[in-house]
Protein backbone atom coordinates (compact mmCIF):
# COMPACT_ATOMS: atom_id res chain seq x y z
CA UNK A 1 49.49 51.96 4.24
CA UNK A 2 46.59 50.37 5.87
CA UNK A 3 46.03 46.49 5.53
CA UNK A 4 42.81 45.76 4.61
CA UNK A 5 40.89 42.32 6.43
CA UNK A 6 38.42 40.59 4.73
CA UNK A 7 35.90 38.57 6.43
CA UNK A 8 34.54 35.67 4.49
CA UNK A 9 31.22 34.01 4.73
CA UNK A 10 31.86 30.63 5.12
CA UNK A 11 29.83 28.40 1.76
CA UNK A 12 30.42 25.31 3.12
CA UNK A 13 26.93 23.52 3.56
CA UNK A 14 26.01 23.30 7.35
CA UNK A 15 29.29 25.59 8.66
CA UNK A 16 27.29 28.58 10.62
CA UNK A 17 30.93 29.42 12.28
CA UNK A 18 32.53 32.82 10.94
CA UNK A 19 35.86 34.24 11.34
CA UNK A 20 35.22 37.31 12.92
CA UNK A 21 33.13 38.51 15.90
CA UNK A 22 32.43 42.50 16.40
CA UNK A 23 34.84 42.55 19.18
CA UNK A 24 37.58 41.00 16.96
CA UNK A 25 36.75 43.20 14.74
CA UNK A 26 37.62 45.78 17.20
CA UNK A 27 40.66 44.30 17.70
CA UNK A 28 41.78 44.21 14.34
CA UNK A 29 40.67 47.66 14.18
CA UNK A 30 43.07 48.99 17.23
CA UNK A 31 45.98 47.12 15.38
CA UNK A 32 45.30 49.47 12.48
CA UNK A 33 43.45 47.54 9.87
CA UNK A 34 40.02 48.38 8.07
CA UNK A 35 37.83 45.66 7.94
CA UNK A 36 35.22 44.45 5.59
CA UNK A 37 32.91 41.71 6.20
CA UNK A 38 30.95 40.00 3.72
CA UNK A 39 27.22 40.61 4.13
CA UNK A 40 25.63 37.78 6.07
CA UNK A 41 28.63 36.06 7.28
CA UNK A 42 27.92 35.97 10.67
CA UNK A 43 24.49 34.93 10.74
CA UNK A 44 25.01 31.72 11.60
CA UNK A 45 26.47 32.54 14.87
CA UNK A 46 23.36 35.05 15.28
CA UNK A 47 25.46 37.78 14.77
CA UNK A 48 24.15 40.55 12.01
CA UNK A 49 25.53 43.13 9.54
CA UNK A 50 24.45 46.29 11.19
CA UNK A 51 26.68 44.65 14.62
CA UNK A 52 29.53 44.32 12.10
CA UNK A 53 28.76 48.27 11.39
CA UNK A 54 28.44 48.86 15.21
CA UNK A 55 32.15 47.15 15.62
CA UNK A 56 33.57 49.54 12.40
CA UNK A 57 33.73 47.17 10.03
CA UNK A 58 32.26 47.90 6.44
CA UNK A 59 29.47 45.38 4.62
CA UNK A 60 30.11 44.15 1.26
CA UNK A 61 28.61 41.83 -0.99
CA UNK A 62 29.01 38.22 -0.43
CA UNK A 63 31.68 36.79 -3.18
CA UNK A 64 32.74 40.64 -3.92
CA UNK A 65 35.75 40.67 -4.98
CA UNK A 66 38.85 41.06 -3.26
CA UNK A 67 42.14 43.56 -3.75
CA UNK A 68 45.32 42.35 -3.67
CA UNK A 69 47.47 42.79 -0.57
CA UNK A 70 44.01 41.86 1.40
CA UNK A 71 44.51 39.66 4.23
CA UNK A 72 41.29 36.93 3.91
CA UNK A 73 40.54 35.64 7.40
CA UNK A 74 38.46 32.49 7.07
CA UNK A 75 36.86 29.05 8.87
CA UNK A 76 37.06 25.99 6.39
CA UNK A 77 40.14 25.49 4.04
CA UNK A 78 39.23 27.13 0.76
CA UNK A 79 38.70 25.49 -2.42
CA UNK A 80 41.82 25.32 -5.44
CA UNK A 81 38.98 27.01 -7.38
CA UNK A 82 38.49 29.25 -4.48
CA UNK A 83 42.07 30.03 -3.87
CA UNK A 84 42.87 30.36 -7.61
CA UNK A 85 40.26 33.13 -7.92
CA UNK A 86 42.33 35.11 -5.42
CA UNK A 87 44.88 38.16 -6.76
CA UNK A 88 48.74 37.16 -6.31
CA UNK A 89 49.81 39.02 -2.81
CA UNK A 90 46.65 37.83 -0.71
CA UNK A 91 47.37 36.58 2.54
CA UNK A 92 44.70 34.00 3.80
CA UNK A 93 44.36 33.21 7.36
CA UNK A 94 42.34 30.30 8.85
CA UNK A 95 42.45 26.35 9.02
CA UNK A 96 43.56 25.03 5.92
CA UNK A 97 44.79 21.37 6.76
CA UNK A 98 46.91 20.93 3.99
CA UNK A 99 47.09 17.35 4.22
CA UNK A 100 43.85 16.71 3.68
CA UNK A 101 43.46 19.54 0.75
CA UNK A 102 46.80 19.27 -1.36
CA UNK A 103 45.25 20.64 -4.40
CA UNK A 104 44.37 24.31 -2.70
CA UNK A 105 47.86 24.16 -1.32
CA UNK A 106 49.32 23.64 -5.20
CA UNK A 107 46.79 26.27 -6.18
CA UNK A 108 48.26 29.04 -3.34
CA UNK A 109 51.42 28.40 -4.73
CA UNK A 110 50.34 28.96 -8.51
CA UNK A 111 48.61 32.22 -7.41
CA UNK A 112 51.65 33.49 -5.26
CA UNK A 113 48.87 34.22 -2.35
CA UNK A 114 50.66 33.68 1.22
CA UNK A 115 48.49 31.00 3.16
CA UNK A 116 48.90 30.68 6.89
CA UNK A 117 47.37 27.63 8.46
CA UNK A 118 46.02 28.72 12.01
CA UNK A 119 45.87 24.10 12.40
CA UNK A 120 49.68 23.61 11.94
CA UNK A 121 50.79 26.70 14.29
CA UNK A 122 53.81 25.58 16.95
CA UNK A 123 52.20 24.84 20.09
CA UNK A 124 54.31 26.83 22.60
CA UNK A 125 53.13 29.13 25.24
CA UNK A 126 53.15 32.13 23.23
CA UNK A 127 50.88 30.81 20.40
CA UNK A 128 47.33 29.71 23.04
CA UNK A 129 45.56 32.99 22.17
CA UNK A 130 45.97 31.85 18.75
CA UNK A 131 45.43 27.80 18.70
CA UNK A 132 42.40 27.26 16.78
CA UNK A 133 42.25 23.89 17.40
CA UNK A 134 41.91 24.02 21.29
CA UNK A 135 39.65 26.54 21.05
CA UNK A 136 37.54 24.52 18.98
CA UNK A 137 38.07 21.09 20.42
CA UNK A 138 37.15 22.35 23.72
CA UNK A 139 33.66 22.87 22.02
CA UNK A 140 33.29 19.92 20.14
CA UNK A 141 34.39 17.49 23.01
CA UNK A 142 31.71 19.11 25.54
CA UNK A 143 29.12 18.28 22.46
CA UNK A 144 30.72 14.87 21.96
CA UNK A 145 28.75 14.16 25.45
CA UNK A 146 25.43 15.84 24.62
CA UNK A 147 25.05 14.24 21.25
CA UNK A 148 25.66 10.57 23.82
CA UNK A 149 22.90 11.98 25.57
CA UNK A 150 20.77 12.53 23.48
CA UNK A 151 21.00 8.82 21.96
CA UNK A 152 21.44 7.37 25.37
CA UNK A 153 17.79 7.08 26.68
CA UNK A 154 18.75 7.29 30.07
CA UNK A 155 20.52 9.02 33.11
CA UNK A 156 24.38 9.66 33.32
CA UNK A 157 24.16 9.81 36.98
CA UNK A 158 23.51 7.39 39.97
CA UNK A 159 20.30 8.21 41.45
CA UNK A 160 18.90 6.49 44.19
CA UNK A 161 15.39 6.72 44.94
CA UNK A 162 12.81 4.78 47.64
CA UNK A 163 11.73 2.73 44.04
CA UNK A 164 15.37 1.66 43.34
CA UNK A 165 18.60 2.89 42.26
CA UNK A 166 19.50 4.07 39.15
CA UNK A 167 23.04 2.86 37.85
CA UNK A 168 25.39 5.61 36.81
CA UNK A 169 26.55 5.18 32.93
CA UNK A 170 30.13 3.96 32.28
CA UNK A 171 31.59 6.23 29.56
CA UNK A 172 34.94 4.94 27.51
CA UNK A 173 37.14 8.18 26.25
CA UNK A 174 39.50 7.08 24.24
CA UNK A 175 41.71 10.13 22.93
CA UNK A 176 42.57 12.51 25.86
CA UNK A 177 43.54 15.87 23.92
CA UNK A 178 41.72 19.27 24.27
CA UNK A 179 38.62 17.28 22.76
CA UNK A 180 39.16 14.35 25.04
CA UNK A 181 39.68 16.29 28.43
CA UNK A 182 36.30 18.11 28.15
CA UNK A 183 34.45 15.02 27.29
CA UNK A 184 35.89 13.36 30.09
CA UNK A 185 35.41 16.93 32.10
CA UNK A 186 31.21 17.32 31.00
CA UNK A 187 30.94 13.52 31.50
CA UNK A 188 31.95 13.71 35.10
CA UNK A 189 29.72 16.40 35.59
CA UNK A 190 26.80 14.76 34.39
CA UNK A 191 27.61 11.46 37.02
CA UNK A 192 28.88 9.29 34.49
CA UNK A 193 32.00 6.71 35.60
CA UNK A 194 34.16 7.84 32.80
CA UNK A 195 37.56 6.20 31.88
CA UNK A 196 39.70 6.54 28.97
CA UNK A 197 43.24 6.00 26.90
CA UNK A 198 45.03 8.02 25.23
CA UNK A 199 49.22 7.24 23.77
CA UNK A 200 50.79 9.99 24.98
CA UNK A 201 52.89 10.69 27.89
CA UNK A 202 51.33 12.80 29.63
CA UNK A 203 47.86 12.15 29.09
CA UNK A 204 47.46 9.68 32.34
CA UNK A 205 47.74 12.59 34.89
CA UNK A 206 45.85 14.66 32.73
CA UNK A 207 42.89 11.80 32.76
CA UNK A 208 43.34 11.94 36.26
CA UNK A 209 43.34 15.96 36.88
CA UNK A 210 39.10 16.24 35.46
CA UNK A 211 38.32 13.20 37.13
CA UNK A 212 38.26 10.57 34.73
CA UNK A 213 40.21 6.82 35.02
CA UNK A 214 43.41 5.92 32.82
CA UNK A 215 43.49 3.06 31.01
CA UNK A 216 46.82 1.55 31.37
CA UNK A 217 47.59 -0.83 27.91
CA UNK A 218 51.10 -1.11 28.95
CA UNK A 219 51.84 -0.11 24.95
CA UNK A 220 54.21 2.48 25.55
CA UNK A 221 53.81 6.30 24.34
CA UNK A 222 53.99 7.23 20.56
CA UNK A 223 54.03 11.25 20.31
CA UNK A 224 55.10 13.32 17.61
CA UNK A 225 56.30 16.16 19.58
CA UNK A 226 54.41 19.52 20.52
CA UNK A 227 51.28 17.79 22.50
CA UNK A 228 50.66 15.53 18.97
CA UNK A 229 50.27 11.83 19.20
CA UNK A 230 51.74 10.06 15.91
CA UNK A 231 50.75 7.05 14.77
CA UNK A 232 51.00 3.54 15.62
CA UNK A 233 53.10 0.81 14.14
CA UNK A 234 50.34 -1.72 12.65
CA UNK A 235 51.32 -4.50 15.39
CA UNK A 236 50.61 -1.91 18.17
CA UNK A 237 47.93 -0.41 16.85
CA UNK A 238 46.73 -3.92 16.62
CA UNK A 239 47.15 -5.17 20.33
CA UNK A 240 45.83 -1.39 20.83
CA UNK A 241 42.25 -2.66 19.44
CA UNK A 242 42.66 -5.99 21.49
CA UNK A 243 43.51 -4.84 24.84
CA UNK A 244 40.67 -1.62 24.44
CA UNK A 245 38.14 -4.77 23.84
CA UNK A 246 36.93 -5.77 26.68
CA UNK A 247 36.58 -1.71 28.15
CA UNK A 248 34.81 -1.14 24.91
CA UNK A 249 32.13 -3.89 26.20
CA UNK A 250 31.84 -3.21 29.42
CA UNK A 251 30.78 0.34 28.33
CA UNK A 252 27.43 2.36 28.09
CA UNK A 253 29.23 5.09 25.92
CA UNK A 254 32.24 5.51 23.48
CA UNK A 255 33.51 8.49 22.66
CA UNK A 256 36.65 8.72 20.22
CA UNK A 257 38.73 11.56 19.51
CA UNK A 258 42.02 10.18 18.12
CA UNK A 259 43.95 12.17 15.52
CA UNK A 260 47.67 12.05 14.04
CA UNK A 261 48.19 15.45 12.13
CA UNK A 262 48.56 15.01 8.32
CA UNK A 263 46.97 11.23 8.23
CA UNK A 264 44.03 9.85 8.28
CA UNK A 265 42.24 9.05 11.92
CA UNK A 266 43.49 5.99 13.88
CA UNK A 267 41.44 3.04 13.71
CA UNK A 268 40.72 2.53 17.42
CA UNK A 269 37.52 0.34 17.27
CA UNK A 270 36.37 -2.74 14.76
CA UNK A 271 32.79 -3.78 13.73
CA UNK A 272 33.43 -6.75 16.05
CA UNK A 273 34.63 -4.12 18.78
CA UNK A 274 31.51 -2.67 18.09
CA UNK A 275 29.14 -5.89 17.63
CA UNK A 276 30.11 -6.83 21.31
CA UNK A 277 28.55 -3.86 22.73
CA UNK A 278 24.90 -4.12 24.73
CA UNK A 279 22.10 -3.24 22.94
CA UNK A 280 21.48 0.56 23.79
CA UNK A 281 24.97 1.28 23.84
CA UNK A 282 25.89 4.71 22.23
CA UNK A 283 29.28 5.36 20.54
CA UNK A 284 29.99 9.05 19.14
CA UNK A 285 32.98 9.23 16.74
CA UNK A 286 34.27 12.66 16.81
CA UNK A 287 37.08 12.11 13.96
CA UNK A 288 34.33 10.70 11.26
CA UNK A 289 35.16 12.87 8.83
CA UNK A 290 38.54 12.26 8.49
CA UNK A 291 38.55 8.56 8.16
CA UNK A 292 36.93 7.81 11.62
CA UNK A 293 38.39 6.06 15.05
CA UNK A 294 34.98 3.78 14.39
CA UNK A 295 34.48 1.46 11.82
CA UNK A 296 31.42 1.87 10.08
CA UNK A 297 30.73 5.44 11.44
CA UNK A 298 29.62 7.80 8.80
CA UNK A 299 29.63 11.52 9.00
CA UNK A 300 26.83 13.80 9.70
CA UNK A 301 24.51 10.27 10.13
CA UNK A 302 23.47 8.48 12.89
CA UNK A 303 23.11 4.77 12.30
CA UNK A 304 21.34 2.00 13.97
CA UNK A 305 23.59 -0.78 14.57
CA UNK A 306 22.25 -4.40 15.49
CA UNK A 307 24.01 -6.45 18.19
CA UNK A 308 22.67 -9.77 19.92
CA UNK A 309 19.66 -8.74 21.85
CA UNK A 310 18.57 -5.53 20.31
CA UNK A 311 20.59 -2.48 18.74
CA UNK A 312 22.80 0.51 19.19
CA UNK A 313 23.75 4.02 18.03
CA UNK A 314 26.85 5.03 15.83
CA UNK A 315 27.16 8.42 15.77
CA UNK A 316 29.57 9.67 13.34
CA UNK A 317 29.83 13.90 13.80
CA UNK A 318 30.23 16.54 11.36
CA UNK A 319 30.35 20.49 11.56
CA UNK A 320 30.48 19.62 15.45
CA UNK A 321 31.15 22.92 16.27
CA UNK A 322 28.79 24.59 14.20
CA UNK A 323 26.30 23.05 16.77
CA UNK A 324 27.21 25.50 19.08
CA UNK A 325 28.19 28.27 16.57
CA UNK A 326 27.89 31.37 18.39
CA UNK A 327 30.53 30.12 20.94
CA UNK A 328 32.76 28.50 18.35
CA UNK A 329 33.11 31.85 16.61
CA UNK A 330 33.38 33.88 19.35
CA UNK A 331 36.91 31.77 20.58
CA UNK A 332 37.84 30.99 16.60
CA UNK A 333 37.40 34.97 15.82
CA UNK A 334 39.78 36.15 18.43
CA UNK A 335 42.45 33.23 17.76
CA UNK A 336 42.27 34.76 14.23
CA UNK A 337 42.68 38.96 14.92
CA UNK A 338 45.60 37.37 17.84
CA UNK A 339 47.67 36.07 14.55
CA UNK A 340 46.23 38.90 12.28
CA UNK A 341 47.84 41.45 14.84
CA UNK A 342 51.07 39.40 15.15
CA UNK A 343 51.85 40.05 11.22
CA UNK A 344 50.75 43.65 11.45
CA UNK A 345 52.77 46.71 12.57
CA UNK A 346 51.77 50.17 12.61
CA UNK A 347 48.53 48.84 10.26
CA UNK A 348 50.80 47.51 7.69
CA UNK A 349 51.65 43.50 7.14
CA UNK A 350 54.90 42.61 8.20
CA UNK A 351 55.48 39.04 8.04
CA UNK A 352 58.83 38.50 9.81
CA UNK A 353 59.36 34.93 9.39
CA UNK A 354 62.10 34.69 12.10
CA UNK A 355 59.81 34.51 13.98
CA UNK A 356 58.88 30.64 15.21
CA UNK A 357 54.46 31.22 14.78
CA UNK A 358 55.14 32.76 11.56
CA UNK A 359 57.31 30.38 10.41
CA UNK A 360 55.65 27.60 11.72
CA UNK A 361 52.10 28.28 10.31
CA UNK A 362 53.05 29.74 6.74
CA UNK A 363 52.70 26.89 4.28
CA UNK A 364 52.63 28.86 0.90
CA UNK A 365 54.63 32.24 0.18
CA UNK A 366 56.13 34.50 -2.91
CA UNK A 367 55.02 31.31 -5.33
CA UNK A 368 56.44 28.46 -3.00
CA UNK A 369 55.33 26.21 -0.53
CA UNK A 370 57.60 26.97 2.66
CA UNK A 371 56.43 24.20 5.09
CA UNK A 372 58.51 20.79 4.34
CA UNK A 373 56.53 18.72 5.76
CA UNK A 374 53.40 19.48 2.87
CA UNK A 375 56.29 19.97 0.49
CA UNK A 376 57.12 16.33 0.53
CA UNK A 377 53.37 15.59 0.59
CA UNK A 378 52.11 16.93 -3.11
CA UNK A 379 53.76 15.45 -6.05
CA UNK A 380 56.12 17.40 -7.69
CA UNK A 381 56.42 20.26 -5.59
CA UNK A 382 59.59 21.10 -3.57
CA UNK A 383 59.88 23.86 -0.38
């Protein structure tokens, strides 16, 4: 029997990212799957139907409907509605933070589809071809800096000239994850001093390694385990805001990038953090939309904030990585056919759930929701 892939087209206002590229759709098609792609999905990412038809995938009609046994491969979580709509045996693949969207998770459950969340895979060696959110924090932290630089007004770099010399911009990086590295890694390039903080262990060498300077709080480490940071207790996270101060001040730029999977984004930096910041000063919050390291920063807006003297930019981001859509898809696609293959032999699914990415990324299965951690998370339901 040959597993059928469906390719949605993403209705989420402002998401031009799709979940399929024509060479993953290759690769889905050497694993032994057909492929369908809903017409105009990958237009966003400047990639058309008759491409799709190039690859060997077939064009149907946006919101046709799908069979059961179809494995959905898709960008945003889905809507409850969304999910509900879907015939009992579908397997969806994609981000689904189940956190964030319990009521799509309850909704999976109720519709016995199988829902693997490509956000909440293990992160071990063998699952990097298939880490979504590397793939697309590497984007969204290299346009973390060009959104700064855009607001900025001036230079990154020293320059010295027979007029005068141009000061190079101090840049604050406070989160040093995928997102965090390349921000520090594309301000660098640009001239900027760049220095940053992060809670994890390992994060000061890894500051070091692309050139940027670790911040030293002397708070101690607070990880969750695979590369996650967890969160702080409220009297850290409170001398966290006070000794990050006085950086925040001295800096031209702030770029945050703190998250603790399954709760809402750290609050790294007050109004009055922000209200002691020289006027010009541009801060870029890259976790905005879900509950923001930046008081007062707003998704998808970019706000004028007064201080003493004059005023600053708050940038709060949203659909980051659609900004650079054709490159977010092409990394997001290929993390997606890597899993899709993983669950397929000889063209048919085979979800063997001994297996540690399998286990590890499935949160609802056969009418039940299978990860614990989201169990305990929704009212009333139990793994």
């Amino acid at each position: 029997m040959t597993i059928h892939v469906r390719i949605r087209a993403e209705r989420a206002p402002g998401e031009k990212r799709v979940a399929a590229t024509p060479d993953s759709v290759k690769k889905l098609r050497a694993a032994g799957a057909s492929v369908q792609v809903e017409s105009g999905a990958g237009l966003g990412s400047l990639l058309t139907d008759a491409a799709y038809e190039a690859a060997g995938a077939g064009i149907v009609a946006d919101h046709a409907a799908v069979e059961p046994g179809t494995v959905l491969l898709h960008v945003r979580p889905l809507s409850a509605d969304e999910t509900s709509a879907l015939p009992a045996g579908t397997v969806t693949v994609g981000t689904l933070d189940p956190f964030q969207h319990p009521g799509s998770v309850t909704a999976a459950r109720d519709a016995r589809v199988t829902t693997f969340a490509l956000d909440m895979l293990p992160r071990i060696s063998r699952a990097q071809s298939m880490d979504v959110l590397s793939s697309q924090a590497l984007l969204a932290g290299y346009r973390l800096v060009t959104l700064a630089a855009d607001a900025f007004g001036r230079m990154f770099g020293m320059t010295m000239t027979a007029a005068g010399t141009l000061a190079p911009a101090r840049v604050l990086v406070l989160g040093a994850g995928v997102a965090g590295l390349q921000a520090i890694a594309t301000a660098k390039r640009l001239g900027a001093v760049v220095s940053a903080n992060d809670v994890r262990a390992a994060s000061a060498d890894e500051v070091r390694s692309v050139g940027g300077t670790f911040i030293d709080l002397d708070l101690g480490t607070a990880e969750a385990g695979g590369g996650y940071a967890k969160e702080l207790a409220e009297d850290r996270a409170r001398r966290q805001q006070e000794l990050l101060a006085p950086h925040i001040a001295a800096s031209d730029i702030v770029l945050t990038t703190a998250a603790v999977p399954g709760r809402a984004a750290p609050r790294l930096v007050t109004a009055d953090m922000v209200a002691a910041m020289r006027p010009g000063s541009v801060l870029v919050d890259l976790a905005a939309e879900s509950g923001g390291n930046i008081e007062g920063s707003v998704p998808g807006e970019w706000r004028t904030v007064p201080v003493p003297g004059g005023a600053l930019t708050l940038i709060g981001a949203r659909d980051i990585q659609s900004d650079l859509a054709p490159d977010a898809s092409k990394l997001y696609a290929m993390n997606c056919a890597n899993f899709t293959a993983l669950i397929m032999k000889d063209g048919d699914l085979m979800l063997d759930f001994d297996d540690e990415l399998v286990s590890g990324s499935v949160v609802t299965h056969d009418g039940a929701v299978r990860n614990e951690r989201v169990a305990a998370s929704i009212e009333g339901v139990r793994a």
